[in-house]
N, C-alpha and C. Protein backbone atom coordinates (compact mmCIF):
# COMPACT_ATOMS: atom_id res chain seq x y z
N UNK A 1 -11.11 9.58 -15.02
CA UNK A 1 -11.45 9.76 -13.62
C UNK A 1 -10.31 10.49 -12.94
N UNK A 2 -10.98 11.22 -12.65
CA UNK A 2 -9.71 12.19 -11.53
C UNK A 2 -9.17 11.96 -10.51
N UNK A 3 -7.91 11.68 -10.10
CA UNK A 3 -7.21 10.85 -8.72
C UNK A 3 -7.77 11.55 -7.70
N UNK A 4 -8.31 10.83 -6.53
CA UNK A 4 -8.57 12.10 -5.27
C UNK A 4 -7.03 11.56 -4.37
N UNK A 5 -7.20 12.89 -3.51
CA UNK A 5 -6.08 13.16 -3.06
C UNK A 5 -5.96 12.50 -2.03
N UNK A 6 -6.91 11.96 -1.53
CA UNK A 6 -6.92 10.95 -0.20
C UNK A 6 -8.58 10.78 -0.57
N UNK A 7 -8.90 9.37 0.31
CA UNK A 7 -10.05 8.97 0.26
C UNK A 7 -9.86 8.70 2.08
N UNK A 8 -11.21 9.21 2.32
CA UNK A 8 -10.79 8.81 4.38
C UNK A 8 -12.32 8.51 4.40
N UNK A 9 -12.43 7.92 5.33
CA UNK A 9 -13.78 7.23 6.07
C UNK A 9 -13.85 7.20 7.74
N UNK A 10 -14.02 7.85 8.28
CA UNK A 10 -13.90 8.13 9.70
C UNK A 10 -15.25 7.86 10.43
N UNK A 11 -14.69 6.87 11.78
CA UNK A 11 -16.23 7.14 12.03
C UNK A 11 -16.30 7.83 13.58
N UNK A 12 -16.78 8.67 14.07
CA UNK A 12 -16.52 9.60 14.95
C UNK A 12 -16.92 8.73 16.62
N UNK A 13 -15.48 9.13 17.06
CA UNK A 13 -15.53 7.84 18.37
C UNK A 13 -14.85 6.19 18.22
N UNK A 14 -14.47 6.39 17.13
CA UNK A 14 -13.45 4.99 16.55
C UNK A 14 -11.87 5.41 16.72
N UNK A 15 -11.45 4.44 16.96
CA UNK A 15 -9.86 4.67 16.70
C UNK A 15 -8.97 5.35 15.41
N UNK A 16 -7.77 5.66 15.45
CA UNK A 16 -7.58 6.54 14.26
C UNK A 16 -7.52 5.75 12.99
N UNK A 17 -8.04 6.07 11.99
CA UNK A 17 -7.76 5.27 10.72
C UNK A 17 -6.42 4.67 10.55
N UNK A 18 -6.46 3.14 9.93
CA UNK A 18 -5.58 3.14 8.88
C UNK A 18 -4.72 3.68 8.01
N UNK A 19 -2.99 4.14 7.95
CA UNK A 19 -3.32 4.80 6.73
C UNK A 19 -2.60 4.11 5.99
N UNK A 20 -2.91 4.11 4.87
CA UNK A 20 -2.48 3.19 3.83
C UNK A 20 -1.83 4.19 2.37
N UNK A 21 -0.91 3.80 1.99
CA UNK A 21 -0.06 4.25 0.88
C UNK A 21 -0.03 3.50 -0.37
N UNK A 22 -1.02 4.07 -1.62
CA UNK A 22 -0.76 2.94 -2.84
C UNK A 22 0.05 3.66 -3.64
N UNK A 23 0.92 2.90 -4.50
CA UNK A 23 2.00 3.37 -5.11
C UNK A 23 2.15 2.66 -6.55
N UNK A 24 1.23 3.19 -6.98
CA UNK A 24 1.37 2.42 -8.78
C UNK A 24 1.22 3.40 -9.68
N UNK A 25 1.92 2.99 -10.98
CA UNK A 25 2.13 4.25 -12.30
C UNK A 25 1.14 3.92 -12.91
N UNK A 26 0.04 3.81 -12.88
CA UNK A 26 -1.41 3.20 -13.66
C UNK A 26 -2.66 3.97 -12.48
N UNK A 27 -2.77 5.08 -12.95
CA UNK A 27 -4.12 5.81 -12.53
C UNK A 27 -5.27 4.66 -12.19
N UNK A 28 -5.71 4.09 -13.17
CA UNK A 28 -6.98 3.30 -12.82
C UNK A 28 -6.62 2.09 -11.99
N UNK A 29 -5.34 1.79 -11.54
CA UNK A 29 -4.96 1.36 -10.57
C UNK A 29 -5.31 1.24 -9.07
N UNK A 30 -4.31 2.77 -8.98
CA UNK A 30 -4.56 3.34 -8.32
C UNK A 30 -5.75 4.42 -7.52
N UNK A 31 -6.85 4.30 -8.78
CA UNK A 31 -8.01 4.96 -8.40
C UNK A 31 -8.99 3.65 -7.79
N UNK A 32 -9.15 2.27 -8.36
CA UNK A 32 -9.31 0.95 -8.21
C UNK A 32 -9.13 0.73 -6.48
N UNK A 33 -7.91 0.55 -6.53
CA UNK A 33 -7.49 0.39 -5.17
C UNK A 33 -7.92 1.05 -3.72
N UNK A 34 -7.62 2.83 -4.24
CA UNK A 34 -8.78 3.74 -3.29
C UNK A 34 -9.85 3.18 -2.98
N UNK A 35 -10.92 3.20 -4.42
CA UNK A 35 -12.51 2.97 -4.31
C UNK A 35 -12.68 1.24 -3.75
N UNK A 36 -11.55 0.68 -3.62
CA UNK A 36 -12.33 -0.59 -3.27
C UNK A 36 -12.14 -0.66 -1.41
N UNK A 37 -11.29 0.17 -1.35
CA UNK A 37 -10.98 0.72 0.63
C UNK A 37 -12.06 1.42 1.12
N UNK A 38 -13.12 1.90 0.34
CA UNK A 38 -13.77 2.98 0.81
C UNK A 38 -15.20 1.97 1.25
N UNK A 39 -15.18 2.55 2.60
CA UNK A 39 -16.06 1.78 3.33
C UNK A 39 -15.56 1.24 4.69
N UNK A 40 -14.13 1.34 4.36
CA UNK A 40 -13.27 0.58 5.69
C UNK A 40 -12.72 1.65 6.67
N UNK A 41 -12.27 1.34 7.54
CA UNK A 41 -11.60 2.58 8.68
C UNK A 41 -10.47 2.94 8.00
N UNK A 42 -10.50 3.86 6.96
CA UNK A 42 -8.68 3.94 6.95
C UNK A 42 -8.41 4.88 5.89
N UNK A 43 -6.90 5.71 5.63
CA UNK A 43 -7.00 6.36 5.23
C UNK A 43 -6.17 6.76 4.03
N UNK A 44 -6.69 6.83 2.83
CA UNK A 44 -5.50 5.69 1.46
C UNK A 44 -4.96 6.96 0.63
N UNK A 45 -4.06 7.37 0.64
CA UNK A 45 -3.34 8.34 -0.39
C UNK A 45 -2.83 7.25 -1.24
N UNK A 46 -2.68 8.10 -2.87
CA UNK A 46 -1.76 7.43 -3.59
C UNK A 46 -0.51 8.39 -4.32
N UNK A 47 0.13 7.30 -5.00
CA UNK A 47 1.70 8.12 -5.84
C UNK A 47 1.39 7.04 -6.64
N UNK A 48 1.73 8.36 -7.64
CA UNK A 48 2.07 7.12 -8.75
C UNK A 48 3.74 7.34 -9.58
N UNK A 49 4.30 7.74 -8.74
CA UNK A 49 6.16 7.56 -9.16
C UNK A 49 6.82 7.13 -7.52
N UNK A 50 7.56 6.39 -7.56
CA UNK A 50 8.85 6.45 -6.79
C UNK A 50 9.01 7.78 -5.55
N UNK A 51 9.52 8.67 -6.51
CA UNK A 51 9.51 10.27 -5.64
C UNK A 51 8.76 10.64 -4.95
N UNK A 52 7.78 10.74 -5.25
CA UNK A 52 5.98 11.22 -4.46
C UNK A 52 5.72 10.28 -3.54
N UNK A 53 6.22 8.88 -3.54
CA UNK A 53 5.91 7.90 -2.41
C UNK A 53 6.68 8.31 -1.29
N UNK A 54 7.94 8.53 -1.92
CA UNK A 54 9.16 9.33 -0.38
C UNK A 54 8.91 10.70 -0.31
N UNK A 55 8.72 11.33 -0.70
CA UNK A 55 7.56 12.84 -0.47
C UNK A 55 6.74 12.69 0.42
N UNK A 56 5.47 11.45 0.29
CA UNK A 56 4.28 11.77 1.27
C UNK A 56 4.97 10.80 2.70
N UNK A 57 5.79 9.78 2.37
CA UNK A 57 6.33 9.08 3.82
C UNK A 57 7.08 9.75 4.88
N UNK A 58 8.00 10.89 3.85
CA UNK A 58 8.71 11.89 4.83
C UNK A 58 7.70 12.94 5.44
N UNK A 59 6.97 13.24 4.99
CA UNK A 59 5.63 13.89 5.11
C UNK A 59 4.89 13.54 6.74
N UNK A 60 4.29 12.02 6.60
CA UNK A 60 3.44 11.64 7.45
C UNK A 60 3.34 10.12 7.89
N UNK A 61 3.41 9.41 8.46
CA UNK A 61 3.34 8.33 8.64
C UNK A 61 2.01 7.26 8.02
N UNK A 62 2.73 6.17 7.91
CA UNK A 62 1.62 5.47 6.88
C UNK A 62 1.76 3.94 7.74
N UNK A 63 0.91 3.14 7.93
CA UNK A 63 0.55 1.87 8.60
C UNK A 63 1.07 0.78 7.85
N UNK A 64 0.29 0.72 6.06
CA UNK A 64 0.43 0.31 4.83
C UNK A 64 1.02 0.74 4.02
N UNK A 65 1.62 0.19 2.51
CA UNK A 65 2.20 0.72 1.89
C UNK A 65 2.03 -0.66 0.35
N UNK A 66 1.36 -0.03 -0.33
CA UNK A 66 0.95 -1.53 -1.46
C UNK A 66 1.71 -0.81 -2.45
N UNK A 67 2.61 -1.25 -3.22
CA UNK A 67 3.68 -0.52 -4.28
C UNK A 67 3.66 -1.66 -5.28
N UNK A 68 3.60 -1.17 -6.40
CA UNK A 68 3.91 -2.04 -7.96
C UNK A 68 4.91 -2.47 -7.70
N UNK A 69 5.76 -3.22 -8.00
CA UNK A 69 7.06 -3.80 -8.22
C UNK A 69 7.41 -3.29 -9.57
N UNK A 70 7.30 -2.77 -10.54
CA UNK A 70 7.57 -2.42 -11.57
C UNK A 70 6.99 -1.13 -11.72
N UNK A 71 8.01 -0.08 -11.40
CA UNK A 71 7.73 1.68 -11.70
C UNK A 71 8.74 1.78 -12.59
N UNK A 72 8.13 3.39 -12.91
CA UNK A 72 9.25 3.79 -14.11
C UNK A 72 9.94 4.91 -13.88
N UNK A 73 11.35 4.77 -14.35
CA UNK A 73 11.90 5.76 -14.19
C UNK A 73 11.30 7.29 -13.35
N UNK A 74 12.16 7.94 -13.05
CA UNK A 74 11.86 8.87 -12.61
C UNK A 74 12.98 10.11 -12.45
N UNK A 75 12.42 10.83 -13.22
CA UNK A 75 14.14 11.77 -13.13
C UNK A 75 15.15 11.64 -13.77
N UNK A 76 15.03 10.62 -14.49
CA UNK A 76 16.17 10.14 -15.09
C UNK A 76 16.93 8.49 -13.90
N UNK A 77 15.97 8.53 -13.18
CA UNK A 77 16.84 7.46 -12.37
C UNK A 77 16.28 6.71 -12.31
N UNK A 78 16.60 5.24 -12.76
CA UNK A 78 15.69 4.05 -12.38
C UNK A 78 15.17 3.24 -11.03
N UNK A 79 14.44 3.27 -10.31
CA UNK A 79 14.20 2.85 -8.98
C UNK A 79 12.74 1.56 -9.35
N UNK A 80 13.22 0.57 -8.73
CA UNK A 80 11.85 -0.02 -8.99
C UNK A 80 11.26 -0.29 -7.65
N UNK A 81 10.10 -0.97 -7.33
CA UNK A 81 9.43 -1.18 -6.43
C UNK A 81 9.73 -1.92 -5.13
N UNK A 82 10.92 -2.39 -5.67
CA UNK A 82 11.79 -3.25 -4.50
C UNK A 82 12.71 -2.28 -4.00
N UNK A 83 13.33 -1.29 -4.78
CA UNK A 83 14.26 -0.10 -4.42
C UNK A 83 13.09 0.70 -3.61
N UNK A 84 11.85 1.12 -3.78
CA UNK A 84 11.32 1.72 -3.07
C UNK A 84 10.86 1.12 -1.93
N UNK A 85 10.98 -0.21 -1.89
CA UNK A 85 10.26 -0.74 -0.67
C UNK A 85 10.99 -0.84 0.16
N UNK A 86 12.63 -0.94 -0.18
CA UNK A 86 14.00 -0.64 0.71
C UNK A 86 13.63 0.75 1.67
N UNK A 87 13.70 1.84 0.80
CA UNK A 87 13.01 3.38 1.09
C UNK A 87 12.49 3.12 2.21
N UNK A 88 11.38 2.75 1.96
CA UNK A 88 9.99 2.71 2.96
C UNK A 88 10.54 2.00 4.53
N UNK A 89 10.93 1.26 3.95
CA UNK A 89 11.58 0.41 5.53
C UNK A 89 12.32 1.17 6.17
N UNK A 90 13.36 2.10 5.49
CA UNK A 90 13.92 2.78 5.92
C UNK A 90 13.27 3.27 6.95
N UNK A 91 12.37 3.83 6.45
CA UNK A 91 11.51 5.10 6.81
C UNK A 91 10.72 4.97 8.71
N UNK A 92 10.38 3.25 7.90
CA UNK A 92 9.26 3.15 8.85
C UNK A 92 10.06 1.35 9.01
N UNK A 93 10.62 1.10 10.02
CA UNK A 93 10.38 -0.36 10.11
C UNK A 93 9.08 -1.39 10.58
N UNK A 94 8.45 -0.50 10.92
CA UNK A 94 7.35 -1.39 11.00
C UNK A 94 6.22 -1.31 10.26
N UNK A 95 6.49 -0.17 8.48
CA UNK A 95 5.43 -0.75 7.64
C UNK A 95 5.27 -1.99 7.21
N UNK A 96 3.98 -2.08 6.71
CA UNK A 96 3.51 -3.48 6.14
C UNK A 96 3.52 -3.79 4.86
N UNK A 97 4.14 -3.51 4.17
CA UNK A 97 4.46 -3.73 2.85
C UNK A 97 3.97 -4.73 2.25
N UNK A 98 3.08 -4.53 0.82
CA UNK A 98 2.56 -5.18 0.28
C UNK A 98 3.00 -4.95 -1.60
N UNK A 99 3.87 -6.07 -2.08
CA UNK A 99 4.24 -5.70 -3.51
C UNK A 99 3.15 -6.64 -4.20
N UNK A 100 3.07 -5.86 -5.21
CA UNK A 100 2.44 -6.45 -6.03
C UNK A 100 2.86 -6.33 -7.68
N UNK A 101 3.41 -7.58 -7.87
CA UNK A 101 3.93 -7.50 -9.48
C UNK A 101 3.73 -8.83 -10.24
N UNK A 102 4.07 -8.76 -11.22
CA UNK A 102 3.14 -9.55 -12.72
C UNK A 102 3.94 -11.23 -12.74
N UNK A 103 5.21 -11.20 -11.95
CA UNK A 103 5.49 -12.69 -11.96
C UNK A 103 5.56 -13.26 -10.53
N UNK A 104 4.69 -13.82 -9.99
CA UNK A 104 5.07 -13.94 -8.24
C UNK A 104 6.23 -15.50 -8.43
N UNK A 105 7.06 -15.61 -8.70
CA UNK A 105 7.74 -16.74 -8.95
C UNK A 105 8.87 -16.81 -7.69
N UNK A 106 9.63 -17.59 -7.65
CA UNK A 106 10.89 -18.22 -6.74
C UNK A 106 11.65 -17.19 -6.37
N UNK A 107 12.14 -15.90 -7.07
CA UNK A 107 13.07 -15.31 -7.21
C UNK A 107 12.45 -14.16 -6.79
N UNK A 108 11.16 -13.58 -7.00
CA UNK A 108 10.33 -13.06 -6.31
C UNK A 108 9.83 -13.18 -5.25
N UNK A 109 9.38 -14.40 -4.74
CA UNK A 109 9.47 -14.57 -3.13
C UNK A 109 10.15 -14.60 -2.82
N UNK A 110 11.78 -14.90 -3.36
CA UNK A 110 13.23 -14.85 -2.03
C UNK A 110 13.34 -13.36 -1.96
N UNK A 111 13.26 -12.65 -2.75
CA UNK A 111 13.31 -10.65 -2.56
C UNK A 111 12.42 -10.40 -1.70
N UNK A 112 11.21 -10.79 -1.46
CA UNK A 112 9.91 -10.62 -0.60
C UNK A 112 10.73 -10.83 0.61
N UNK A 113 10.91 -12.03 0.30
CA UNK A 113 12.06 -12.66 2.27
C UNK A 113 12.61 -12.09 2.54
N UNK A 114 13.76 -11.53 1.63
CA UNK A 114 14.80 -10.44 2.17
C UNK A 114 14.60 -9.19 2.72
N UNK A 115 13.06 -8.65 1.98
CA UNK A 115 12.99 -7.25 2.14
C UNK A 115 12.32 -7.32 3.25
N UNK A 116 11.37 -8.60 3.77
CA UNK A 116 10.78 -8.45 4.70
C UNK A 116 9.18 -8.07 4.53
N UNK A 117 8.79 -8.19 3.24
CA UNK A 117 7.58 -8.06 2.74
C UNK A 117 6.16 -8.53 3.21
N UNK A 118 5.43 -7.80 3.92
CA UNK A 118 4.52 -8.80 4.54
C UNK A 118 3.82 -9.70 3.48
N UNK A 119 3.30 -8.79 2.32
CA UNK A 119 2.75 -9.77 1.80
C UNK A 119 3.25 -9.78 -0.27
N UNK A 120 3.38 -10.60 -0.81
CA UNK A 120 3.52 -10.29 -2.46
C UNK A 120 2.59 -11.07 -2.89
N UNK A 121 1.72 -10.12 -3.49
CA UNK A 121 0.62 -10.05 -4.53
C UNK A 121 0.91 -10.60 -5.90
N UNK A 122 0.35 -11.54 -6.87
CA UNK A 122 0.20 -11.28 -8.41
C UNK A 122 -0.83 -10.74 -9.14
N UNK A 123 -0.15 -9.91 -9.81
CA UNK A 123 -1.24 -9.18 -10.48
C UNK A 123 -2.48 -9.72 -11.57
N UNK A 124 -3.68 -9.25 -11.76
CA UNK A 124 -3.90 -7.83 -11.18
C UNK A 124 -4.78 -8.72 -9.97
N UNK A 125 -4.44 -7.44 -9.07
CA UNK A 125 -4.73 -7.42 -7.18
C UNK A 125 -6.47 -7.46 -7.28
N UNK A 126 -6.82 -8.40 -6.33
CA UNK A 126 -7.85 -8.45 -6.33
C UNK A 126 -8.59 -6.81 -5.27
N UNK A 127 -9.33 -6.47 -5.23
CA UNK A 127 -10.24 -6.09 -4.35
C UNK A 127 -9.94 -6.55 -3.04
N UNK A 128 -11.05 -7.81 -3.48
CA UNK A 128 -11.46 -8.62 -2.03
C UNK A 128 -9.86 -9.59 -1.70
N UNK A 129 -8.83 -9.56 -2.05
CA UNK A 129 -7.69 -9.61 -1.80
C UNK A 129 -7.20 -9.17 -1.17
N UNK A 130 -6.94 -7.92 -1.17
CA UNK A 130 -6.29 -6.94 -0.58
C UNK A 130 -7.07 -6.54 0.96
N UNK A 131 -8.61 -6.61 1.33
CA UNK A 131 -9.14 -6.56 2.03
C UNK A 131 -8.57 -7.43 2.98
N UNK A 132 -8.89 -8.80 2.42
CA UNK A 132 -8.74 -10.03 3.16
C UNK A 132 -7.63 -10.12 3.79
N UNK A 133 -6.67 -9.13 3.31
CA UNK A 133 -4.95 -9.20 3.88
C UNK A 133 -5.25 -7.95 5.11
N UNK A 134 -5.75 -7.37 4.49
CA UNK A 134 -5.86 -6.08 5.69
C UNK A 134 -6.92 -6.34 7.09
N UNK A 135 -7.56 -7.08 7.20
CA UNK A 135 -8.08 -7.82 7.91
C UNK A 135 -7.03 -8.76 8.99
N UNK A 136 -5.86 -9.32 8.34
CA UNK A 136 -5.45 -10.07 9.25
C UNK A 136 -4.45 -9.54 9.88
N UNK A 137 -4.24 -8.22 9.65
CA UNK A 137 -2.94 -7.54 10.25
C UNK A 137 -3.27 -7.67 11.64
N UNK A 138 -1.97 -7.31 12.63
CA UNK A 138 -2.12 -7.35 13.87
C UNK A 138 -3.46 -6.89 14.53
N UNK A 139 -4.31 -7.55 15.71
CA UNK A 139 -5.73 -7.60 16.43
C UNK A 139 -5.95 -6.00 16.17
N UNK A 140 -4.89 -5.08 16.94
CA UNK A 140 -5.39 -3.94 16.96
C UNK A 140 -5.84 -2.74 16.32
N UNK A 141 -5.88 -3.11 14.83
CA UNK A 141 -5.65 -2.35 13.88
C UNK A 141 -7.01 -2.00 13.52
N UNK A 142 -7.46 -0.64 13.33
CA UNK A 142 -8.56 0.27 13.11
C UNK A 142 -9.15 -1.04 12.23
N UNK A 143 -8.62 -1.35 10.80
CA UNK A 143 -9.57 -1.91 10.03
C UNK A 143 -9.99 -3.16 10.85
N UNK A 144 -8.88 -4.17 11.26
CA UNK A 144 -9.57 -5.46 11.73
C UNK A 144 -10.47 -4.82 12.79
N UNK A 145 -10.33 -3.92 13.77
CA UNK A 145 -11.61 -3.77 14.52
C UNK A 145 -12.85 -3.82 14.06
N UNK A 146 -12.63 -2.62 12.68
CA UNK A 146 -13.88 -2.14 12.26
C UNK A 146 -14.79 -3.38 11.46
N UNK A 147 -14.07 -4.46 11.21
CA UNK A 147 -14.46 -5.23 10.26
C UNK A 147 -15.55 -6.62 11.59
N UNK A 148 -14.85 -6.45 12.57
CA UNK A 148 -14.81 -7.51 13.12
C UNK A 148 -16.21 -6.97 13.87
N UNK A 149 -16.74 -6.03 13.96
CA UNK A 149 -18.00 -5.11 14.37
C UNK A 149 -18.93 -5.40 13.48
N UNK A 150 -18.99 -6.25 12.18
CA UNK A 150 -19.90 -6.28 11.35
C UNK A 150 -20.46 -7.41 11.12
């Protein structure tokens, strides 16, 4: 399956989409994640390295931001998903950061605390998971509107 380059759903006379940033080295992941947004107000690019995530953030502003906790190398430089989620904050202090990696344990939620993580996921991410989180973000947000209309 071929990555699309954005998936958007607009509905004309609604507030501006969502936009949401997925960031995993697993195509069917990341194609997963798109197709299960589609239907909602919002607007989901993905990366699947490190680099390309700070590429499209310097780029354009993003609402969301769901990143693996475990990427690979890149360049020769090791950065993992917590190094990128540092990045991102940088970037944007008021993204919503959502990690998602394979041990959610003690040591993993105190990094979540530190970084300020809205939410840490264990894998693999549900669908209706990830919805259910995007739903409760702050009242004003394109998706909880759009959801709350149905």
């Amino acid at each position: 399956m071929q990555e699309p380059e954005a998936v958007v759903r607009q509905v004309e006379g609604e507030a501006e989409p969502t936009r949401i940033l997925i960031v995993d080295p697993y195509g069917h992941s990341r194609d997963g994640l798109s197709l299960a947004l589609l239907g909602r107000l919002c607007h989901v690019e993905t990366a699947a390295t490190s680099w390309e995530a700070i590429k499209k953030i310097k780029e354009r502003p993003f609402d969301i931001a769901v990143v693996d906790a475990e990427l690979p190398s890149t360049h020769g430089l090791a950065m993992t998903g917590w190094d990128l989620a540092r990045i991102l904050r940088a970037f944007n202090p008021a993204l919503a950061i959502v990690v998602v990696t394979a041990e959610k344990g003690p040591e993993a939620q105190l990094q979540a605390d530190r970084l300020g993580i809205s939410r840490l996921v264990e894998k693999p991410i549900s669908p209706r998971e990830l919805r259910a989180f995007l739903q409760t973000l702050e009242p004003g947000s394109a998706i909880r509107r759009q959801s709350a209309g149905r």
